[in-house]
N, C-alpha and C. Protein backbone atom coordinates (compact mmCIF):
# COMPACT_ATOMS: atom_id res chain seq x y z
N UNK A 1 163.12 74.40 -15.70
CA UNK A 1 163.23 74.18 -17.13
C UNK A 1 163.76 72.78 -17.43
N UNK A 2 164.87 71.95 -16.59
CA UNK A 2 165.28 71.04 -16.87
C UNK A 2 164.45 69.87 -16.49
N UNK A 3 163.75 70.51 -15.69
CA UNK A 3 162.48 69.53 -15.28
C UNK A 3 161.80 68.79 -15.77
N UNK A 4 161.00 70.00 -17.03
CA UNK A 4 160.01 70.38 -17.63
C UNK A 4 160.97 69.29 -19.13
N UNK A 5 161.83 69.77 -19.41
CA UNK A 5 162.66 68.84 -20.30
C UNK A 5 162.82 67.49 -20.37
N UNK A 6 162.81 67.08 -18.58
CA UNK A 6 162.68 65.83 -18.20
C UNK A 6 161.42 65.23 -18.35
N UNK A 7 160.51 65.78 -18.33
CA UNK A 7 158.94 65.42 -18.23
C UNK A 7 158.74 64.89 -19.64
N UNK A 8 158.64 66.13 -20.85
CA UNK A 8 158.94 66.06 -21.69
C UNK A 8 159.21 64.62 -23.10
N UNK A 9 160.81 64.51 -22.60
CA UNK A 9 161.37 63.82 -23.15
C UNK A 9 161.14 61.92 -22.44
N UNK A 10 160.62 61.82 -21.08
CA UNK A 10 159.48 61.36 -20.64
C UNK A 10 158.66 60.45 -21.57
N UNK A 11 157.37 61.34 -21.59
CA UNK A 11 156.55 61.42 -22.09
C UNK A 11 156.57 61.00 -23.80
N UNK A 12 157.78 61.25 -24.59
CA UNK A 12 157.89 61.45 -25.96
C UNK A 12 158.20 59.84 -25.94
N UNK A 13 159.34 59.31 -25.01
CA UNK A 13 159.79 57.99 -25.11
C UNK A 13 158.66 56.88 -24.84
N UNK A 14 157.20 57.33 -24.39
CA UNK A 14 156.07 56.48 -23.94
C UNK A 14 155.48 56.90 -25.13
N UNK A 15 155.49 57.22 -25.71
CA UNK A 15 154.63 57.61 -27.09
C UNK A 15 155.09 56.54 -28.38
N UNK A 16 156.53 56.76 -27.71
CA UNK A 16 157.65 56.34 -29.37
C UNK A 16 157.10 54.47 -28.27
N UNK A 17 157.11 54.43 -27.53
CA UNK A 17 157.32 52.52 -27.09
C UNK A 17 155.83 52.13 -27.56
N UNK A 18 154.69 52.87 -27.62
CA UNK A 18 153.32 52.52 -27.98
C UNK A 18 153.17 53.03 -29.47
N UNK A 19 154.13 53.48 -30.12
CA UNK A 19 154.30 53.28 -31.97
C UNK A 19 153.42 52.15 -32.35
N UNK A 20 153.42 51.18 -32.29
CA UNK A 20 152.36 50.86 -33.16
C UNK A 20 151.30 50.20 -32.78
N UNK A 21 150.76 50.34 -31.48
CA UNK A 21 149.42 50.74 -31.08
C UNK A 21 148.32 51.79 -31.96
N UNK A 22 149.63 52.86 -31.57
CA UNK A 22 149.10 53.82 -32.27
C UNK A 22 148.49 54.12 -33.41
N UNK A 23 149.50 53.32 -34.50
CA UNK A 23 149.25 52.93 -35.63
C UNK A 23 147.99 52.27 -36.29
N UNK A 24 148.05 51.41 -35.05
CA UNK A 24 146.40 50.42 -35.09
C UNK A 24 145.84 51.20 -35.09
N UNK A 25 145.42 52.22 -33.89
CA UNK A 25 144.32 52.73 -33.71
C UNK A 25 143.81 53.78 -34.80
N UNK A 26 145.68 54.32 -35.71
CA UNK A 26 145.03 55.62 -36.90
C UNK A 26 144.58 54.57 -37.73
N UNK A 27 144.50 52.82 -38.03
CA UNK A 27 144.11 52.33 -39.12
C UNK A 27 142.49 52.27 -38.30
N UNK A 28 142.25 52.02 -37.57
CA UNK A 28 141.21 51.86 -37.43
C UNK A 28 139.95 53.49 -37.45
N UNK A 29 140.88 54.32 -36.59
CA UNK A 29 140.00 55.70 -37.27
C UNK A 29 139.96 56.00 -38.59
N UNK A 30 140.97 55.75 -39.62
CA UNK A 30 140.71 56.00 -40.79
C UNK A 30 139.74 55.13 -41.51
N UNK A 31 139.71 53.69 -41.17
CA UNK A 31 139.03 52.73 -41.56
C UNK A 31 137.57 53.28 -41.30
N UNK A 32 137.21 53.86 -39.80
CA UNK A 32 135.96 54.47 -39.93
C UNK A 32 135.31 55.40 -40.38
N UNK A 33 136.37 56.01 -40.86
CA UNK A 33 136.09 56.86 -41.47
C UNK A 33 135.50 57.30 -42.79
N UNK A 34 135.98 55.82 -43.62
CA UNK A 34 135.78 55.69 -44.86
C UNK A 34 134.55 54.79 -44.64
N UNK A 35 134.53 53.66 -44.31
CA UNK A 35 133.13 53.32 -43.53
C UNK A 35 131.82 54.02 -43.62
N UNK A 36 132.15 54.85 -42.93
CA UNK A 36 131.02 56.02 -42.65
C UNK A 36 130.39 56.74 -43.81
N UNK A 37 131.78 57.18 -44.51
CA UNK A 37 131.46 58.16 -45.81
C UNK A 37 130.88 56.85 -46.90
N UNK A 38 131.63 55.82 -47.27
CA UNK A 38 131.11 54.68 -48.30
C UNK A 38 129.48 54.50 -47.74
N UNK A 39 129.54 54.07 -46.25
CA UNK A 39 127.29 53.53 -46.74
C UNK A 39 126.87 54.70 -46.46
N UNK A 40 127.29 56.11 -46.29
CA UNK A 40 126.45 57.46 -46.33
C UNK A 40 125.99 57.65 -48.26
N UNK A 41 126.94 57.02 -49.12
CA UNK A 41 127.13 57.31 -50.36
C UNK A 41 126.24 56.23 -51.03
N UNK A 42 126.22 54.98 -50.44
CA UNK A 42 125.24 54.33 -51.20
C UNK A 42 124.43 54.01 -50.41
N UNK A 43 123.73 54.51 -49.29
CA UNK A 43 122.75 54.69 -48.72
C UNK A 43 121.61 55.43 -49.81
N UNK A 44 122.08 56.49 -50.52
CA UNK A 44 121.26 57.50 -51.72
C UNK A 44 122.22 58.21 -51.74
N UNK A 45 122.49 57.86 -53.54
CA UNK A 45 123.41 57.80 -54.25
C UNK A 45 122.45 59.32 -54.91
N UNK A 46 121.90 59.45 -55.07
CA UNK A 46 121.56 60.89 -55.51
C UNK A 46 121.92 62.16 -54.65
N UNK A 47 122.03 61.99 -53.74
CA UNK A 47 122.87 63.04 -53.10
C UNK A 47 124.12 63.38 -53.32
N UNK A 48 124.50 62.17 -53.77
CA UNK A 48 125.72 61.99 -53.96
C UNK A 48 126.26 62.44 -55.73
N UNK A 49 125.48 63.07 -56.22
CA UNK A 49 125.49 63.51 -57.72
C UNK A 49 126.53 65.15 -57.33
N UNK A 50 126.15 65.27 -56.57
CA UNK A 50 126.26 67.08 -56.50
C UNK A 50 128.46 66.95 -56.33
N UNK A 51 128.87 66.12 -55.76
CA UNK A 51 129.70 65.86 -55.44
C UNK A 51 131.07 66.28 -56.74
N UNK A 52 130.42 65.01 -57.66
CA UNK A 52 131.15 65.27 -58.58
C UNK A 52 130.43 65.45 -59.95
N UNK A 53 129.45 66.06 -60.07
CA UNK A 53 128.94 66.57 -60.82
C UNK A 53 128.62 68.03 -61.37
N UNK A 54 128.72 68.47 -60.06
CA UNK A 54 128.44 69.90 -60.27
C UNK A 54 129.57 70.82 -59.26
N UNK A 55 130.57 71.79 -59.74
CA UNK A 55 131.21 71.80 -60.95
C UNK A 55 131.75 70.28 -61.62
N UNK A 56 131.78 70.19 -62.69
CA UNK A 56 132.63 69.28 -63.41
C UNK A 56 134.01 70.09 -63.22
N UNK A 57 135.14 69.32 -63.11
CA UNK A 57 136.48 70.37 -63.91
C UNK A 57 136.69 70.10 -64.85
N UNK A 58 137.62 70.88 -65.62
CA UNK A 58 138.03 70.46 -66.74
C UNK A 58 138.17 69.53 -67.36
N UNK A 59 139.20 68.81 -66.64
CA UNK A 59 140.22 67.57 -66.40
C UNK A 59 138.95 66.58 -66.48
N UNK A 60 138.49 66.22 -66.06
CA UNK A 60 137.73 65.42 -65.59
C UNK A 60 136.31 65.11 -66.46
N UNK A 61 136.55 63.96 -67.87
CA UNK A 61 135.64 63.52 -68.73
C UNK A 61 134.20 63.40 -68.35
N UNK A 62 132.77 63.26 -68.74
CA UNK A 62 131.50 62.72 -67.64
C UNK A 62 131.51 61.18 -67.79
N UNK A 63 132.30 61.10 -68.51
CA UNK A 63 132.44 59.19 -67.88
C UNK A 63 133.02 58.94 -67.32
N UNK A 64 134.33 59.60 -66.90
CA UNK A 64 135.53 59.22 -65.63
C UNK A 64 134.78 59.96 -64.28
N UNK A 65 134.15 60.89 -64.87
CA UNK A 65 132.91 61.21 -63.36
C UNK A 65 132.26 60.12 -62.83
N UNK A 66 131.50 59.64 -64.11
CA UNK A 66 130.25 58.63 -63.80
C UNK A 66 131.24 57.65 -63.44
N UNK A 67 132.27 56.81 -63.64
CA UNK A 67 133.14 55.63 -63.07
C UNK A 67 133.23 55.91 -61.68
N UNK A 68 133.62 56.91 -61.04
CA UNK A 68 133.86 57.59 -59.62
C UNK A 68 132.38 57.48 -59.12
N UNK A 69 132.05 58.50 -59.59
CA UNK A 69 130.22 58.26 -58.86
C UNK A 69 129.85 57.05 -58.53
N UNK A 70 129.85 56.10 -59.40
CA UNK A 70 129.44 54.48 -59.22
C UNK A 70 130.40 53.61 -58.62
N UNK A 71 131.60 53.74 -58.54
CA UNK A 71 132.62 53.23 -57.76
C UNK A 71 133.48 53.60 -56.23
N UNK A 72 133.35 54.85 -56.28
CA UNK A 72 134.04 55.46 -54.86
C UNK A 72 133.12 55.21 -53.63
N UNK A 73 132.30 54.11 -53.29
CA UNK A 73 131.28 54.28 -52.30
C UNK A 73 131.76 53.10 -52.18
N UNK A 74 132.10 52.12 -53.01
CA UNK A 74 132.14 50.45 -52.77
C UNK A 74 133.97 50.68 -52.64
N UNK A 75 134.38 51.47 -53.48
CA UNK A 75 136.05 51.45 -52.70
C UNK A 75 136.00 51.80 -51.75
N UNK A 76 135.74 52.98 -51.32
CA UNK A 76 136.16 53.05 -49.71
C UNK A 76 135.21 52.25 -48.64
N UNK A 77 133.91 51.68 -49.11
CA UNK A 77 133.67 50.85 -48.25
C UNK A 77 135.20 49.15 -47.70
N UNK A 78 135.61 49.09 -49.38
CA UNK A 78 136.45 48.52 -48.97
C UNK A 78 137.76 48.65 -48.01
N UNK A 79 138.25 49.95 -48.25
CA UNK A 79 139.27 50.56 -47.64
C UNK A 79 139.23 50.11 -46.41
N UNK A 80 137.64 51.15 -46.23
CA UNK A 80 137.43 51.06 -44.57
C UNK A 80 137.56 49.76 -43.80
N UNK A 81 137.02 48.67 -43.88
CA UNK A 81 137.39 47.58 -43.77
C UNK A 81 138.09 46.63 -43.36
N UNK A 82 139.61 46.85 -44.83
CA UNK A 82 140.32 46.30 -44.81
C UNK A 82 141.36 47.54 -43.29
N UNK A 83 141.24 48.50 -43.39
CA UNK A 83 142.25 49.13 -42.64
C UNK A 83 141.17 49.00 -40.90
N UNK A 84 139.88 48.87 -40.46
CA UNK A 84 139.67 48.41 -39.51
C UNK A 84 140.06 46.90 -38.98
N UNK A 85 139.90 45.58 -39.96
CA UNK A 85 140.61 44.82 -39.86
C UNK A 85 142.09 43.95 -39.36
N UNK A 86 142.78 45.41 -40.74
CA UNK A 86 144.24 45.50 -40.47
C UNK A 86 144.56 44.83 -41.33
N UNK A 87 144.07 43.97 -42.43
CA UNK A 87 144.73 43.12 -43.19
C UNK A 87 145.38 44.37 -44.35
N UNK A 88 146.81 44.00 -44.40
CA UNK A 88 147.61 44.65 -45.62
C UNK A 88 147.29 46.10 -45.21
N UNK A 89 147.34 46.61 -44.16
CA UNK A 89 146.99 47.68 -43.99
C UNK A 89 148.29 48.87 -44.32
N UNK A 90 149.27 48.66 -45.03
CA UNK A 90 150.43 49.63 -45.30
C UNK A 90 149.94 49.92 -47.05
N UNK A 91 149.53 48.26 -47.31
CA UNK A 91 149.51 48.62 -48.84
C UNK A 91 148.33 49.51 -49.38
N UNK A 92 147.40 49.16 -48.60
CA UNK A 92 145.93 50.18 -48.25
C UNK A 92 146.37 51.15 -47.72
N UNK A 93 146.50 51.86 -46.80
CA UNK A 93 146.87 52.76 -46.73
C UNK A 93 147.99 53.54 -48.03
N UNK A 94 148.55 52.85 -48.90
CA UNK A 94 149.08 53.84 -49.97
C UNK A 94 148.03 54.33 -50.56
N UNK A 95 146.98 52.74 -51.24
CA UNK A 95 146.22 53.31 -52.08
C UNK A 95 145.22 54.19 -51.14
N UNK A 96 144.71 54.29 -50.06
CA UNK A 96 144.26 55.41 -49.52
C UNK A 96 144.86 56.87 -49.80
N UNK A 97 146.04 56.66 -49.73
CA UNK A 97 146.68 57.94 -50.03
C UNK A 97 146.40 58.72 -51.73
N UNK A 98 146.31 58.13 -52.19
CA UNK A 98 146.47 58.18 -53.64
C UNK A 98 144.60 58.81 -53.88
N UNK A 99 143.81 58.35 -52.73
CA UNK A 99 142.39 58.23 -53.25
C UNK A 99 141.96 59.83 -52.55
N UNK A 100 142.89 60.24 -50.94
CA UNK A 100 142.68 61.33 -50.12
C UNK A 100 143.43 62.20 -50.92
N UNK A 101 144.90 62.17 -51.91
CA UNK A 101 145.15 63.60 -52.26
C UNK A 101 143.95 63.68 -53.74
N UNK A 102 143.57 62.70 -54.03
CA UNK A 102 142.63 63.46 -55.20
C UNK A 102 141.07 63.93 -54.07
N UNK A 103 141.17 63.64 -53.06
CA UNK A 103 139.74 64.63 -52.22
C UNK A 103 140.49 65.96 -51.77
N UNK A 104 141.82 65.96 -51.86
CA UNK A 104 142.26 67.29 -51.10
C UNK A 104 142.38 68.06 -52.47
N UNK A 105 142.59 67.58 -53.87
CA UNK A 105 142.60 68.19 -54.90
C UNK A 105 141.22 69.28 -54.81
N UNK A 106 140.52 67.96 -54.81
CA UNK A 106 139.04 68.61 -55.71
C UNK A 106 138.57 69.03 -54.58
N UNK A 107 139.27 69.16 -53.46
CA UNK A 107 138.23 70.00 -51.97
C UNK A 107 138.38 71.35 -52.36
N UNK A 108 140.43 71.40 -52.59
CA UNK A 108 141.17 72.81 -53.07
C UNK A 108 140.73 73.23 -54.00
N UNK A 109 140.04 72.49 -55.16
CA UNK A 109 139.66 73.15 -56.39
C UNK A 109 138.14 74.22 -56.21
N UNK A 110 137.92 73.60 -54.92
CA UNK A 110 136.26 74.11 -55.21
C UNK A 110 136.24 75.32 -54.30
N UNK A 111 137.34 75.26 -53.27
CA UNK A 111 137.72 76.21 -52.48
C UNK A 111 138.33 77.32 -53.43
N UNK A 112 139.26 77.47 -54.17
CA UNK A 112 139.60 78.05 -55.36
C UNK A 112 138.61 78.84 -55.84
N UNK A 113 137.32 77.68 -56.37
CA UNK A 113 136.48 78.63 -57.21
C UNK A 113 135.04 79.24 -56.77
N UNK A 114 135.57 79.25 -54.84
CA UNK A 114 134.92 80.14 -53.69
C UNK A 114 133.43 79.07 -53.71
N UNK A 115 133.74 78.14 -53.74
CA UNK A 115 132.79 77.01 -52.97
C UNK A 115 133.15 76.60 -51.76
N UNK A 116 133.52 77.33 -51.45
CA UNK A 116 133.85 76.73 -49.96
C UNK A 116 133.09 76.06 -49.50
N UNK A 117 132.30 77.27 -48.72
CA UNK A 117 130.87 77.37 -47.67
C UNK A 117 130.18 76.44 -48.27
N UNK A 118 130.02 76.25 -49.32
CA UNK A 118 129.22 74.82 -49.84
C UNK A 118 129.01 73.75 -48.98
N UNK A 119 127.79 72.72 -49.17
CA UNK A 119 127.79 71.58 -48.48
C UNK A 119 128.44 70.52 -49.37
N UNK A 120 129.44 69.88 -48.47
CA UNK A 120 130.32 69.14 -49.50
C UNK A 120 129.39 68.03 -49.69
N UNK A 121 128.23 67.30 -48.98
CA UNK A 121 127.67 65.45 -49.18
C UNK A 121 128.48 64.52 -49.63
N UNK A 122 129.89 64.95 -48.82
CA UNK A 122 130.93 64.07 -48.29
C UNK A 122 130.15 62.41 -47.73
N UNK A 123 129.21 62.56 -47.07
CA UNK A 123 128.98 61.41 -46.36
C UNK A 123 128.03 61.16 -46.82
N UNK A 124 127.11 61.12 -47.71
CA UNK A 124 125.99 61.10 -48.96
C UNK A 124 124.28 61.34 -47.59
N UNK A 125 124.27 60.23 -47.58
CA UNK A 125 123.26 60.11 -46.54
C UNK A 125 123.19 60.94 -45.42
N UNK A 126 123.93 60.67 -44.68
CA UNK A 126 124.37 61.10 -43.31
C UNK A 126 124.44 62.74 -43.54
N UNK A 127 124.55 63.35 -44.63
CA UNK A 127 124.77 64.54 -44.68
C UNK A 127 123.32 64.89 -43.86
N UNK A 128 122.08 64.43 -43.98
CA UNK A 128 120.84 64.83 -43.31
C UNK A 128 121.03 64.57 -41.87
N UNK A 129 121.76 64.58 -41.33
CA UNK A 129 122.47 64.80 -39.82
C UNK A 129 123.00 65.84 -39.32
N UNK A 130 122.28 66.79 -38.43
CA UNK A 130 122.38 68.12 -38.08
C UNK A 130 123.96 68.36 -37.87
N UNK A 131 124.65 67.44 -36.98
CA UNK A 131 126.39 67.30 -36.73
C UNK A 131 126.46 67.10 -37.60
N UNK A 132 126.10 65.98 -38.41
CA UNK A 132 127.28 65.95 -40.13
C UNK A 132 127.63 66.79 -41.44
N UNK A 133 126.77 67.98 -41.21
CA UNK A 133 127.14 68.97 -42.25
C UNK A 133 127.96 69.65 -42.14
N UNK A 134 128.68 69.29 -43.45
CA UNK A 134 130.35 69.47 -44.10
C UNK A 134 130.43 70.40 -44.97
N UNK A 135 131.15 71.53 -44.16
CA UNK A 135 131.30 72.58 -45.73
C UNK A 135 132.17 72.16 -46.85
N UNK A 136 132.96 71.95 -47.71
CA UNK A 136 133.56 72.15 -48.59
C UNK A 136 135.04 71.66 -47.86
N UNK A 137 135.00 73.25 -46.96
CA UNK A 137 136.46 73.54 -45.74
C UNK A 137 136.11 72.68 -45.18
N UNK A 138 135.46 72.47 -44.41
CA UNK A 138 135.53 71.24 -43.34
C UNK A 138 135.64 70.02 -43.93
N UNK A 139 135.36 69.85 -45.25
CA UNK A 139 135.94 68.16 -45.67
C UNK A 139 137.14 68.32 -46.12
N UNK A 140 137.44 69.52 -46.67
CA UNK A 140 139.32 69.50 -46.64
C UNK A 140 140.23 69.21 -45.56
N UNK A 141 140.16 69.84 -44.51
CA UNK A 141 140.36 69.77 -43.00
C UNK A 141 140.63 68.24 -42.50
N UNK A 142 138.96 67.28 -42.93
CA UNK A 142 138.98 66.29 -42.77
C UNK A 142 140.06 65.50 -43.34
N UNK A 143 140.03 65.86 -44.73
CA UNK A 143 141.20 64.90 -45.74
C UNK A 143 142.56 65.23 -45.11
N UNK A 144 142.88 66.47 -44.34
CA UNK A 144 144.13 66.57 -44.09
C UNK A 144 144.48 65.21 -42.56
N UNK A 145 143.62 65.63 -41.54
CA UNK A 145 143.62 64.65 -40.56
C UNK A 145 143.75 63.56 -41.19
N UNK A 146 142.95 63.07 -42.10
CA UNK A 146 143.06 61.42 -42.83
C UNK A 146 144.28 61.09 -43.56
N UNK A 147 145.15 62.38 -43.86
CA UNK A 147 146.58 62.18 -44.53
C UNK A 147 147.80 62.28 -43.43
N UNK A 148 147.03 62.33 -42.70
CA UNK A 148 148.09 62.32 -41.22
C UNK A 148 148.21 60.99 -40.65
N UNK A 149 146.46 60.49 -40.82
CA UNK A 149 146.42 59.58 -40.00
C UNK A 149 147.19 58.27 -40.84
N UNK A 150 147.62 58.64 -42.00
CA UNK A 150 147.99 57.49 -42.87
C UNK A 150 149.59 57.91 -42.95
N UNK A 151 149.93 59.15 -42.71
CA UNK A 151 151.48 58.89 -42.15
C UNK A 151 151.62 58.03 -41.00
N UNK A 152 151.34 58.16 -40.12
CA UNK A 152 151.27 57.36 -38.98
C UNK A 152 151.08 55.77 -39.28
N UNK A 153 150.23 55.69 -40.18
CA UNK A 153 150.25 54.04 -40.69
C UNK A 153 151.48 53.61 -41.32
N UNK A 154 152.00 54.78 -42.01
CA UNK A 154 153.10 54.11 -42.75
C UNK A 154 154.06 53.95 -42.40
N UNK A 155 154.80 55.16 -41.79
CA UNK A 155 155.95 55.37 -40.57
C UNK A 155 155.90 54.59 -39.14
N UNK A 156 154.75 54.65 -38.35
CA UNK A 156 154.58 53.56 -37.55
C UNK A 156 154.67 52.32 -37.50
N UNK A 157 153.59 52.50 -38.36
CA UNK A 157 153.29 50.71 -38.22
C UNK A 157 154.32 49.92 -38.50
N UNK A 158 154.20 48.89 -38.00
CA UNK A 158 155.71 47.60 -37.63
C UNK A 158 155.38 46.48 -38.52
N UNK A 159 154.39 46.47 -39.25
CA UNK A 159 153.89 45.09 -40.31
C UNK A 159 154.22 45.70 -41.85
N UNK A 160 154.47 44.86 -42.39
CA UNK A 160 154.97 44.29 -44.14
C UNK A 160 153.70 44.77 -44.35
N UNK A 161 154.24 45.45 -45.73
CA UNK A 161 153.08 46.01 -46.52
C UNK A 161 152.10 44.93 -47.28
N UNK A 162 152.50 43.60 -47.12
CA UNK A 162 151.71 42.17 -47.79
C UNK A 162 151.16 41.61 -46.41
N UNK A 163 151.24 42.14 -45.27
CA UNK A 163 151.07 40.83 -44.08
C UNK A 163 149.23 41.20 -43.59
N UNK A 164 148.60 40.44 -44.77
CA UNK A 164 147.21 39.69 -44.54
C UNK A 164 146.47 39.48 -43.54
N UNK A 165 147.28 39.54 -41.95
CA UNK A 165 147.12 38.63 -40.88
C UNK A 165 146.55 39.96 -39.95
N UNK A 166 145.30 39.70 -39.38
CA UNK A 166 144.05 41.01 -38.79
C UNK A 166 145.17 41.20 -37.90
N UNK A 167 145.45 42.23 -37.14
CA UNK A 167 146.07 43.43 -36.24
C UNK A 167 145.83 41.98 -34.58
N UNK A 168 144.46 42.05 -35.01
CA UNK A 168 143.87 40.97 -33.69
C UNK A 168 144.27 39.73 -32.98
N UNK A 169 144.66 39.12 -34.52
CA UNK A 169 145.36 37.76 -34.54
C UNK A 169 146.77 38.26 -34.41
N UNK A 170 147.90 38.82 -34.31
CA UNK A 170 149.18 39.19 -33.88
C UNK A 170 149.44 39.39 -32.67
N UNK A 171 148.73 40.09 -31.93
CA UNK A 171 149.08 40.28 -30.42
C UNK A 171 149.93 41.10 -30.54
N UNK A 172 150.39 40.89 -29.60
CA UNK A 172 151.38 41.96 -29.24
C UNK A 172 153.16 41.36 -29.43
N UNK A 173 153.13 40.25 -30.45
CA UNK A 173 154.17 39.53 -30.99
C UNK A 173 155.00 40.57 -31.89
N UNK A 174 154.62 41.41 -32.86
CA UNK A 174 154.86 42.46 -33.70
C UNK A 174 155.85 43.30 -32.66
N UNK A 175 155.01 43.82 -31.91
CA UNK A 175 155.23 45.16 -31.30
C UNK A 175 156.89 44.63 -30.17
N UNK A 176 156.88 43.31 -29.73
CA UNK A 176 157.70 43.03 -28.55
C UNK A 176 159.18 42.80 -29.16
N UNK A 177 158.58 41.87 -30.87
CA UNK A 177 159.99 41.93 -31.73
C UNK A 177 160.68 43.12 -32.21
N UNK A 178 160.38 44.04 -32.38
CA UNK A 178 160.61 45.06 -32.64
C UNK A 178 160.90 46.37 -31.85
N UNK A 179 160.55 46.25 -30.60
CA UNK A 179 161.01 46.86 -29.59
C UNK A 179 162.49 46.84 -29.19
């Protein structure tokens, strides 16, 4: 048992010394992530109607729809991007946050009103990809991993929420001061 403790605690201290490796790497999976979903969305943008069009909620005017519809494909293309990059990747990653709990909203809302099983055309295009079909649940699921992966950006990562400068161009200068 004390072994196993030793192994353990090990193991946890090689995890905590590669902190913000790590970090890189959740900016860069999240970055692809959004990537992926942004040119699936304006790849054909008519797929992409069902999304937030049908249900409407309440809450939610058909012009603050139509603003989203026409805009959420070129934001998170940006997201993605900037957080593969790395530039300002703390301050992106907030507004990521801000953009994933309104997908975990409206994932929960549709789950709520037993849309689950639905095909979410989360990834607009790409949804015509035998692997890429997304129920409803499975793009909630997704948003949760993507709200993880942006704790990890925020708590990890070792760079200023203003510092501009790609992940690439730093080296491993960040990580050695801070150690």
């Amino acid at each position: 048992m004390a072994r196993q403790k030793q192994l353990f605690n090990r193991g946890l201290k090689n995890i905590l010394r590669h902190k913000h490796r790590i970090s890189i790497g959740a900016g860069i999976i999240l970055g692809l992530i959004f990537v992926v979903a942004g040119l699936g969305k304006l790849l054909h943008q008519p797929d992409t109607v069902r999304i937030f069009f049908i249900p409407l909620p309440d809450f939610l005017t058909q012009a603050v729809a139509k603003a989203v519809f026409n805009w959420l494909p070129r934001i998170e293309l940006a997201i993605g991007l900037l957080l593969i990059a790395g530039i300002a990747t703390k301050l992106v990653a907030i507004f990521s946050l801000v953009l994933i709990a309104g997908f975990i909203t409206h994932n929960s809302l549709l789950i709520i009103n037993r849309l689950g099983g639905e095909p979410c055309d989360c990834l607009g295009k790409l949804v015509n990809i035998p692997i890429t079909e997304l129920s409803v649940t499975g793009a909630l699921v997704i948003d949760l991993v993507m709200l993880a992966l942006i704790l990890l950006i925020l708590f990890w990562g070792q760079r200023t929420f203003f510092d501009v400068h790609p992940w690439f161009l730093a080296g491993d200068r960040i990580a050695k001061k801070k150690d």
